[in-house]
Protein backbone atom coordinates (compact mmCIF):
# COMPACT_ATOMS: atom_id res chain seq x y z
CA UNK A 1 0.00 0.00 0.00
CA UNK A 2 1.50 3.33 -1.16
CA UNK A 3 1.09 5.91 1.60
CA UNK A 4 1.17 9.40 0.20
CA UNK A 5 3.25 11.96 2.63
CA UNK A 6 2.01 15.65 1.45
CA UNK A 7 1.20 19.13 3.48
CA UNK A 8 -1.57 21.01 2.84
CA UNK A 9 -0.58 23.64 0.81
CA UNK A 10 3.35 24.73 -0.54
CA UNK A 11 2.95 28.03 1.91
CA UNK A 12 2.62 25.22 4.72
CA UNK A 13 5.63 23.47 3.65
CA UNK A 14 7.43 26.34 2.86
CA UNK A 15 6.59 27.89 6.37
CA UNK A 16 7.62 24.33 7.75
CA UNK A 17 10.66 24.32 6.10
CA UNK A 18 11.45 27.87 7.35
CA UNK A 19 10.96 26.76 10.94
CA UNK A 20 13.37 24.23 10.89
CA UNK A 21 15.88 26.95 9.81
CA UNK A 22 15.61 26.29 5.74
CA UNK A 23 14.77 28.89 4.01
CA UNK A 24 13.36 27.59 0.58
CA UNK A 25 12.79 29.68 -2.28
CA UNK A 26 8.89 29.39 -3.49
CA UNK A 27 10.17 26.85 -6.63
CA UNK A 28 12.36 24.92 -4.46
CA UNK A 29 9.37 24.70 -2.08
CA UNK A 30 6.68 23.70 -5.02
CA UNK A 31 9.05 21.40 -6.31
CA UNK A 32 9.89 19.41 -3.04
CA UNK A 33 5.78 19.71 -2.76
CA UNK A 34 4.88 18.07 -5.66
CA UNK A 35 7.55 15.18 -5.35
CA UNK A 36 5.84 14.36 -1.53
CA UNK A 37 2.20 14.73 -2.91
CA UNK A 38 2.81 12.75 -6.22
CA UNK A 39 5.72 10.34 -4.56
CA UNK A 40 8.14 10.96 -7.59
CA UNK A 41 11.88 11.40 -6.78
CA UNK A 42 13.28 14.80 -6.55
CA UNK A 43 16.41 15.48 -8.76
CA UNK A 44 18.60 18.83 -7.40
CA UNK A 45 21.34 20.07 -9.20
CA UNK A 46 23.32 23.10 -7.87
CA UNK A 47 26.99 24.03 -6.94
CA UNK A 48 28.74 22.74 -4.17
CA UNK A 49 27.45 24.11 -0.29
CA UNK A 50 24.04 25.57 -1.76
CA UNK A 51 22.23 23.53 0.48
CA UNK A 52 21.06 20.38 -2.03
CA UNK A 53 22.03 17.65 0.94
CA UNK A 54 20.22 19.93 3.67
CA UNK A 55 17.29 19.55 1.98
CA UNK A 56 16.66 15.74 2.81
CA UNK A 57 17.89 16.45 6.18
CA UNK A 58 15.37 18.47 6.89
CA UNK A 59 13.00 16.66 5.09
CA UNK A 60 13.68 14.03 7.54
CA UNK A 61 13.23 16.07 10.36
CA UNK A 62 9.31 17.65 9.22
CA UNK A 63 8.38 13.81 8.15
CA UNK A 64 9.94 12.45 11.87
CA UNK A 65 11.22 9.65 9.89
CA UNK A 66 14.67 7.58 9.08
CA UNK A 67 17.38 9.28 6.67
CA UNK A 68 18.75 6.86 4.35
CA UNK A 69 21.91 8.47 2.72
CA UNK A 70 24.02 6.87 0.46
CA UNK A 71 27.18 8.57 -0.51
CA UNK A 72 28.18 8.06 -3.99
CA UNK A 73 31.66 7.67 -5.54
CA UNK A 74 33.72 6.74 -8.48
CA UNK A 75 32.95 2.81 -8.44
CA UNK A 76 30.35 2.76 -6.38
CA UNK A 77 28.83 -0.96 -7.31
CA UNK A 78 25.77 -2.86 -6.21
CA UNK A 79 27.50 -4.43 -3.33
CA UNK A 80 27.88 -1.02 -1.70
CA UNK A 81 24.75 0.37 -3.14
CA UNK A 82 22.02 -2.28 -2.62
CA UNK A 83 22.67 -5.67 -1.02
CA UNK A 84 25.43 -8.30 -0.88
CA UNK A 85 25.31 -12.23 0.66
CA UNK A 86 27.09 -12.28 4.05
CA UNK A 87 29.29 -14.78 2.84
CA UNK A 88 30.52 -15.58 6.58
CA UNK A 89 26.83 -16.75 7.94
CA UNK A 90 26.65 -18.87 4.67
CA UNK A 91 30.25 -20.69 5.28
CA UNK A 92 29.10 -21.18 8.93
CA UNK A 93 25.83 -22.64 7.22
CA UNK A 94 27.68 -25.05 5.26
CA UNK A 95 30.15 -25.93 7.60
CA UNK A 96 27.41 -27.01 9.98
CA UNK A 97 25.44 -28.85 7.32
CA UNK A 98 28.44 -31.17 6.59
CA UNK A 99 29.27 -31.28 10.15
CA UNK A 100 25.52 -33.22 10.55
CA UNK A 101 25.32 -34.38 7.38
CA UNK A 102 23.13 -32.69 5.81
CA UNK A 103 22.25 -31.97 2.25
CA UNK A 104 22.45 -28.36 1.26
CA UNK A 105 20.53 -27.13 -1.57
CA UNK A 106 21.70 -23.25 -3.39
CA UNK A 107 18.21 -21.81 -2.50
CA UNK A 108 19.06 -22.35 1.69
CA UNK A 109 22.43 -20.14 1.04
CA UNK A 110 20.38 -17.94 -0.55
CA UNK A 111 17.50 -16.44 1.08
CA UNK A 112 16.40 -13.10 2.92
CA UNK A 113 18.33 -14.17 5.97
CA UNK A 114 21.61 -14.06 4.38
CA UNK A 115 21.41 -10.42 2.95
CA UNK A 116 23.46 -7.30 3.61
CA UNK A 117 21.06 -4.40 3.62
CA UNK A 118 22.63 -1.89 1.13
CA UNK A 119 21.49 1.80 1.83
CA UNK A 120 18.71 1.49 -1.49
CA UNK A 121 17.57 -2.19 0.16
CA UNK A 122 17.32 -1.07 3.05
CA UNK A 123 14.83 2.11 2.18
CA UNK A 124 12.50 -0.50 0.15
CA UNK A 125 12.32 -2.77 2.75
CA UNK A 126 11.95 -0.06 5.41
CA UNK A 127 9.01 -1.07 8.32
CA UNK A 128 8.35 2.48 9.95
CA UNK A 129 5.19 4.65 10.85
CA UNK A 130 6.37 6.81 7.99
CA UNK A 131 8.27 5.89 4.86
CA UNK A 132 11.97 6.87 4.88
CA UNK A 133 14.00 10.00 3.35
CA UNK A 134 16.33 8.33 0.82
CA UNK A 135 19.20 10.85 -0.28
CA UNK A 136 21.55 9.87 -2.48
CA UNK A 137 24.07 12.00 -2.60
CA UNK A 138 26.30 13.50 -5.31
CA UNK A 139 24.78 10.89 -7.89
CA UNK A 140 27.21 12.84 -10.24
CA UNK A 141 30.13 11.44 -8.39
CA UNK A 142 29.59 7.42 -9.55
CA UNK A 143 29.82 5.70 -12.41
CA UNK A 144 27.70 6.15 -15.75
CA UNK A 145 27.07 2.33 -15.04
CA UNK A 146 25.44 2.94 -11.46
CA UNK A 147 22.91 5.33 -12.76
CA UNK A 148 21.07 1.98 -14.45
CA UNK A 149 20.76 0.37 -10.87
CA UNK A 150 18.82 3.40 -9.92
CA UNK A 151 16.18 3.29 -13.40
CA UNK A 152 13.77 0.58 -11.60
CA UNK A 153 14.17 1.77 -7.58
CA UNK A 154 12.99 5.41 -9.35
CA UNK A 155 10.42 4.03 -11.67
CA UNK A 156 8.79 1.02 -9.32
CA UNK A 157 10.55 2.04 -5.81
CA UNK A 158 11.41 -1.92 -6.35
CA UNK A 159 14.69 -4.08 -6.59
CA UNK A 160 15.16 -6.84 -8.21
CA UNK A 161 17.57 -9.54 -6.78
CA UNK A 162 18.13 -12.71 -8.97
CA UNK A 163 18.10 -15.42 -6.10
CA UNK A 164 15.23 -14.04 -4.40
CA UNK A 165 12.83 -12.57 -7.25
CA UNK A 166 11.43 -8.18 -6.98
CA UNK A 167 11.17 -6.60 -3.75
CA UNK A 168 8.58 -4.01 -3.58
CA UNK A 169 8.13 -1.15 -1.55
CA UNK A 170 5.23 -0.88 1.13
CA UNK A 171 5.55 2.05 1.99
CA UNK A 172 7.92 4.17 -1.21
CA UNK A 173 10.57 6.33 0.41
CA UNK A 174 10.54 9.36 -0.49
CA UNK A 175 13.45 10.28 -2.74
CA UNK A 176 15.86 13.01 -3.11
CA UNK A 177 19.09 12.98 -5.58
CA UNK A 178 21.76 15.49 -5.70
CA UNK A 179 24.56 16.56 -7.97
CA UNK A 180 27.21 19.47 -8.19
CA UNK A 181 26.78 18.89 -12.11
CA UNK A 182 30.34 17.54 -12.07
CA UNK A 183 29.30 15.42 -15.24
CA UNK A 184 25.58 15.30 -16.96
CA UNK A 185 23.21 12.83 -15.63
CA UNK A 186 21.54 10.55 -18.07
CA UNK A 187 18.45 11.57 -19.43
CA UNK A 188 16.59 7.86 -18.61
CA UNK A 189 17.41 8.84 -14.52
CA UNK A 190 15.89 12.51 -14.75
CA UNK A 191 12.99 11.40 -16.38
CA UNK A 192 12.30 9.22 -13.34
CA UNK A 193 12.34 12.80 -11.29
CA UNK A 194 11.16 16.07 -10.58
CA UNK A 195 13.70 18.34 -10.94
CA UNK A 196 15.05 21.99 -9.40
CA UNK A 197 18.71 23.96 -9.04
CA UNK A 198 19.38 25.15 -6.43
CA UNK A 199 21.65 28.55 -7.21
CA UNK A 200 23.73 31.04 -4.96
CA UNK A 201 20.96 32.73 -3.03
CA UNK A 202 20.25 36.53 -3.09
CA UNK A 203 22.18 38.48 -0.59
CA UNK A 204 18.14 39.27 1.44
CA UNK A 205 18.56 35.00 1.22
CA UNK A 206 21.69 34.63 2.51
CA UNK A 207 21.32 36.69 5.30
CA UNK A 208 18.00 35.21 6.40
CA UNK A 209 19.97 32.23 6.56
CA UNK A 210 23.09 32.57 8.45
CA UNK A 211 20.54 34.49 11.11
CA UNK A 212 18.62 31.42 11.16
CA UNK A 213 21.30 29.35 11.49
CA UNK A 214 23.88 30.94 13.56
CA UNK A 215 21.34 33.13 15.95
CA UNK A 216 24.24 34.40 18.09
CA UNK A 217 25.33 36.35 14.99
CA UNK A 218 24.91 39.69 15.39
CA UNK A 219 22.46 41.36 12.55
CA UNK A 220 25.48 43.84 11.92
CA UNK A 221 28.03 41.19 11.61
CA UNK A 222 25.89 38.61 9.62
CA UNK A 223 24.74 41.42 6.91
CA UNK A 224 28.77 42.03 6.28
CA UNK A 225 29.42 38.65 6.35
CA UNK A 226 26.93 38.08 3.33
CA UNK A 227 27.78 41.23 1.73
CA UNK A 228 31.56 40.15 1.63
CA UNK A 229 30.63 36.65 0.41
CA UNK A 230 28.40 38.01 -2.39
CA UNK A 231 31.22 40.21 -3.79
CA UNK A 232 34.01 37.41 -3.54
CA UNK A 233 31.55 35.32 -5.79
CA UNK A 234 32.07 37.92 -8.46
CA UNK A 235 35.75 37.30 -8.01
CA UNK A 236 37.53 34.75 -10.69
CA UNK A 237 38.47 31.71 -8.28
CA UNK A 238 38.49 28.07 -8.65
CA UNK A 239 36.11 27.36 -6.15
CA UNK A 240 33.68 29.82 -5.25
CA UNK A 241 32.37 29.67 -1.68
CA UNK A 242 29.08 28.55 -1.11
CA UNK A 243 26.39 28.54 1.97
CA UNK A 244 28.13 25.95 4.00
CA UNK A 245 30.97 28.21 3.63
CA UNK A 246 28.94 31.31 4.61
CA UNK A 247 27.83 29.89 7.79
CA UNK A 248 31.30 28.33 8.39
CA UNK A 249 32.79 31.56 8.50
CA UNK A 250 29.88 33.31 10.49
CA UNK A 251 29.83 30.57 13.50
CA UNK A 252 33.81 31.24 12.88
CA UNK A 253 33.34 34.80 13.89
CA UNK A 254 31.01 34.49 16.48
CA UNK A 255 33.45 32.05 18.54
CA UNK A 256 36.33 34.85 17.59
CA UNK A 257 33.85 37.39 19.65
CA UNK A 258 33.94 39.65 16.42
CA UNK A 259 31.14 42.37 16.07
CA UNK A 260 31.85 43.37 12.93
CA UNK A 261 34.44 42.91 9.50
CA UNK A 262 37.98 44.94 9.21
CA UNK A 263 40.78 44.13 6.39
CA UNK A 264 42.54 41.98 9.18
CA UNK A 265 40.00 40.09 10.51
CA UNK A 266 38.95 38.77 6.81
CA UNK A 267 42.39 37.80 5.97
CA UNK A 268 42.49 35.80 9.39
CA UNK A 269 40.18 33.61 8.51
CA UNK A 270 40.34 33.78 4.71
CA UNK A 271 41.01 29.72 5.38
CA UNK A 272 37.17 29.30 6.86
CA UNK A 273 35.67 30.23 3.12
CA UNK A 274 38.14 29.61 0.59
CA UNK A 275 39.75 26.01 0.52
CA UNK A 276 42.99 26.27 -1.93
CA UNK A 277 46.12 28.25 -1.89
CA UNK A 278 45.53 29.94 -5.26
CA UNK A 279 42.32 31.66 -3.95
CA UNK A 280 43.41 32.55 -0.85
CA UNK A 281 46.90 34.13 -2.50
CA UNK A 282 44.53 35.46 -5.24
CA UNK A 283 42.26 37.60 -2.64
CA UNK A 284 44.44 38.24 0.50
CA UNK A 285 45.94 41.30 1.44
CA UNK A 286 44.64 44.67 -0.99
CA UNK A 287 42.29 42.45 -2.77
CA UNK A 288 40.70 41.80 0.40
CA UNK A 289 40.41 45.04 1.07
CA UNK A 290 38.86 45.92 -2.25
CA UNK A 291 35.93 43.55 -1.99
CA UNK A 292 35.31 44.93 1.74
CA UNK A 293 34.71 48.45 0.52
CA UNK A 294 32.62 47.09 -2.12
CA UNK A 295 30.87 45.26 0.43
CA UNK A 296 30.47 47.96 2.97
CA UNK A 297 29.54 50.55 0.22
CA UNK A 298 32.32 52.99 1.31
């Protein structure tokens, strides 16, 4: 039996969201909406630290049910994804067969009770009030190969394991795939999903959020802070900071007992937003300086 998991309205989940310190734009909020009401996977696609993983956190969090994550990576295989045989329990099964002579047929090495629940497996075969959050993460990250795992979990929210036969979902997780777009997705997985980007948020955004989620910022403090972050993405770096970074650097200041941004202080912690030598050489020292009066408006 599919349950469907919905609110009321997309101002209701957008005002839910907002309590539990997201603050979703209205097409981020229709689209995560629409994937809860019609039980379709949601695809997000955005830049690194834009808040695509937060999203099924807090998902999580307004459903009061199990996150699922798997993390994907360059090789990622079924064996890591979705199930494997525990290969110990069925020596020790065999071993104790021959021990009292017994006859061992494939299908008793083979059953339910000898599986390793794999992150997918174990959202399809999840027994909760409410159905599971499953993220996978950074989908961009595995194989080309992997991506045809995922076609008939997204379609069916079923898996198919040869020994055993199709395991359906009860009750369907509810979905939610990222990527930082470091290669294109096939077009047979987004068709499975909804889909959204999640860009850079406006500076009115960005502040909302690092008051939300850092509330010992001072409103000063955390309107310089995303100033000075919105002017260093105009700069040409090879890795331009995103949210995470923002807040990083804001819960950095706080525990520094800073009230406000000077040249020195940013070039102190330079290290909290950007993450390789080249940017950090690129912007500190006058360049720093530069963007801060472009920040501050003086």
């Amino acid at each position: 039996m599919r349950n469907t998991v919905s609110f009321e309205s997309i101002d209701a989940l957008q005002s839910a969201l907002r309590a539990n310190t997201y603050i979703a734009d209205r097409g981020l909020a229709t689209s995560l909406y629409l994937a809860l009401k019609l039980q379709r996977p949601l695809f997000l696609e955005g830049e690194a630290g834009v808040g695509k993983t937060e999203v099924a956190k807090v998902t999580a969090r307004l459903l009061d049910t199990e996150l699922i994550r798997l993390q994907c990576y360059e090789g990622l295989d079924v064996s890591h994804a979705i199930y494997e045989w525990n290969y110990t329990r069925q020596l020790l099964h065999i071993r104790l067969a021959e021990a009292q002579g017994e006859r061992i047929e494939e299908r008793d090495l083979f059953g339910r009770d000898y599986l390793l629940r794999r992150p997918l497996l174990k959202a399809v075969e999840f027994d909760g009030p409410a159905p599971p959050v499953l993220l996978i993460d950074e989908i961009d990250r595995s194989d080309e190969e992997f991506e045809a795992f995922l076609l008939e979990l997204l379609s069916d929210f079923q898996i198919t394991i040869p020994e055993i036969g199709t395991i359906s979902a009860e009750n369907p997780p509810v979905v939610i795939l990222t990527s930082n777009r470091t290669r294109e997705v096939h077009d047979a997985l987004k068709r499975r999903c909804l889909y959204h980007w999640i860009d850079y948020p406006s500076f009115e955004k960005e502040r909302d959020i690092v008051l939300a989620k850092v509330p010992d910022a001072p409103e000063k403090l955390a309107q310089q802070i995303t100033a000075f972050i919105q002017e260093l993405r105009t700069a040409d770096l090879y890795k331009i900071p995103g949210v995470a970074e923002t807040l990083d650097w804001a819960t950095a200041l706080v525990a520094l007992s800073h009230t406000e941004l000077d040249a020195s202080v940013v070039n102190d912690t330079l290290g909290v937003i950007l993450k390789y030598k080249d940017d950090v050489a690129r912007i500190k020292g006058d360049r720093v300086q530069h963007l801060l009066n472009r920040a501050l408006n003086l």
